[in-house]
Protein backbone atom coordinates (compact mmCIF):
# COMPACT_ATOMS: atom_id res chain seq x y z
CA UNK A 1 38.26 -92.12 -24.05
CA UNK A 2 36.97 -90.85 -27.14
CA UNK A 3 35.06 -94.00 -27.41
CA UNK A 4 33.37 -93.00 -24.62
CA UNK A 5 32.52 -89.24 -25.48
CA UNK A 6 30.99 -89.78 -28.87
CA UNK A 7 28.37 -91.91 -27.35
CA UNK A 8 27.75 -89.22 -24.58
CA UNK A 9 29.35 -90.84 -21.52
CA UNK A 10 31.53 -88.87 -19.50
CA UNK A 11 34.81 -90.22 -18.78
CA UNK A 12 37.44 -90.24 -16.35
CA UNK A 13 41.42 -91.87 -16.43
CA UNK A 14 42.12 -93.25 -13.47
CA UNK A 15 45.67 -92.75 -12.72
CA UNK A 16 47.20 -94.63 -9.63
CA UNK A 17 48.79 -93.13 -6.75
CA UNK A 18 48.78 -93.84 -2.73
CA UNK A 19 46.21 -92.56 -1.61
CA UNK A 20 43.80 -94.41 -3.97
CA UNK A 21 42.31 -98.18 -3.81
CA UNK A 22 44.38 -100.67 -5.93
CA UNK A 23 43.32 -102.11 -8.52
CA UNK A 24 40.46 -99.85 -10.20
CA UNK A 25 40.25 -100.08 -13.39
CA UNK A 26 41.66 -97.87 -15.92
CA UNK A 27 38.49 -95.91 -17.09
CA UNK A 28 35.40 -94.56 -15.41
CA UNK A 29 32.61 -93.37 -17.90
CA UNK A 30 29.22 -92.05 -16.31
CA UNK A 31 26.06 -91.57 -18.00
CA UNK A 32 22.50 -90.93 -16.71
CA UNK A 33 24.09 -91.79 -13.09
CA UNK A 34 25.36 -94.81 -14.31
CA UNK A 35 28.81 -95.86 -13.72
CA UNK A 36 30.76 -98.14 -16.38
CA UNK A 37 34.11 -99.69 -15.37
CA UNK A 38 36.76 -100.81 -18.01
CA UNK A 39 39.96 -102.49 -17.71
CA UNK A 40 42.25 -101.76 -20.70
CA UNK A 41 44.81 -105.16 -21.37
CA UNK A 42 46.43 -106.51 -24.53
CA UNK A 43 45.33 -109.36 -26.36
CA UNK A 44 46.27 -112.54 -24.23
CA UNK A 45 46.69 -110.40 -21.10
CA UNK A 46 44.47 -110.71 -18.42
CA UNK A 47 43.90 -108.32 -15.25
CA UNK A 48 45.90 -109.28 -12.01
CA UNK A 49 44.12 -110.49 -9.23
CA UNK A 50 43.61 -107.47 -7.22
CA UNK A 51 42.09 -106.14 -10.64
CA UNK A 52 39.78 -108.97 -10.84
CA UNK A 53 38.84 -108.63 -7.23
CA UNK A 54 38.10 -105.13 -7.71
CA UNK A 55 35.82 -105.54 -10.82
CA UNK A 56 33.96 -108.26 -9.22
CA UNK A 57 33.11 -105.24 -5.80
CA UNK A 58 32.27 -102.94 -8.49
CA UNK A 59 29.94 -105.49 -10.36
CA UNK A 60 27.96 -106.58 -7.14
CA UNK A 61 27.60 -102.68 -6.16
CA UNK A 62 25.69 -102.34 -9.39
CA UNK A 63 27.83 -101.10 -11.87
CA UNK A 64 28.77 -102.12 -15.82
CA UNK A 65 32.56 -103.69 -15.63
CA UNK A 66 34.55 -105.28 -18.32
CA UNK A 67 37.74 -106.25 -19.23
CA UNK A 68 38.99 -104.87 -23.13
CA UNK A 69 41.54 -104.92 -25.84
CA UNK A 70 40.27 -102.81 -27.83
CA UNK A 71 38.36 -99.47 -28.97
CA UNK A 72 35.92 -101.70 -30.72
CA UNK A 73 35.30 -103.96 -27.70
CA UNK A 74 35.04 -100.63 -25.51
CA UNK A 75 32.29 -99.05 -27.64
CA UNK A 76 30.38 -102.42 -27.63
CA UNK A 77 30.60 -102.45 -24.00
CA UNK A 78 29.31 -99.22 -23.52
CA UNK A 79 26.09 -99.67 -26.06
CA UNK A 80 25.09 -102.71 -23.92
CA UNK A 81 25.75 -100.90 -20.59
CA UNK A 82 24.00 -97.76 -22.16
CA UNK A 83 20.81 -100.41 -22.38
CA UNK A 84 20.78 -100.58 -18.98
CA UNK A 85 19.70 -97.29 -18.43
């Protein structure tokens, strides 16, 4: 998350509970109405299927998704999304 804030996104945890849609990925960051999706997973691990499904939704509505291991992936994923604005 502090990714995130030092390039001037603002960023939410998503935390899971039951009254919220399965499988969203684990961080939300927003800039200039822009909405950035990212799915935290170890090296070699890859998001379950419900995960997948939902990144694929949030992709076709329009918004930046990924899949990372890393802070260094993270902040390379937001600096291309960020071109999109």
């Amino acid at each position: 998350m502090a990714v995130a804030k030092s390039l001037g996104w603002y960023v939410i945890k998503i935390h899971g509970g039951p009254y919220q849609l399965s499988g969203l990925p684990d961080v939300l960051a927003i800039k200039d109405g822009h909405a950035a999706w990212a799915e935290f997973k170890r090296p070699g691990n890859e998001p379950t299927r419900i995960q997948a499904h939902r990144l694929r939704e949030l992709a076709l509505a329009g918004c930046s998704c990924a899949v990372v291991t890393s802070a260094g992936e993270y902040r390379e994923f937001l600096e291309k999304a960020q071109c999109r604005l």
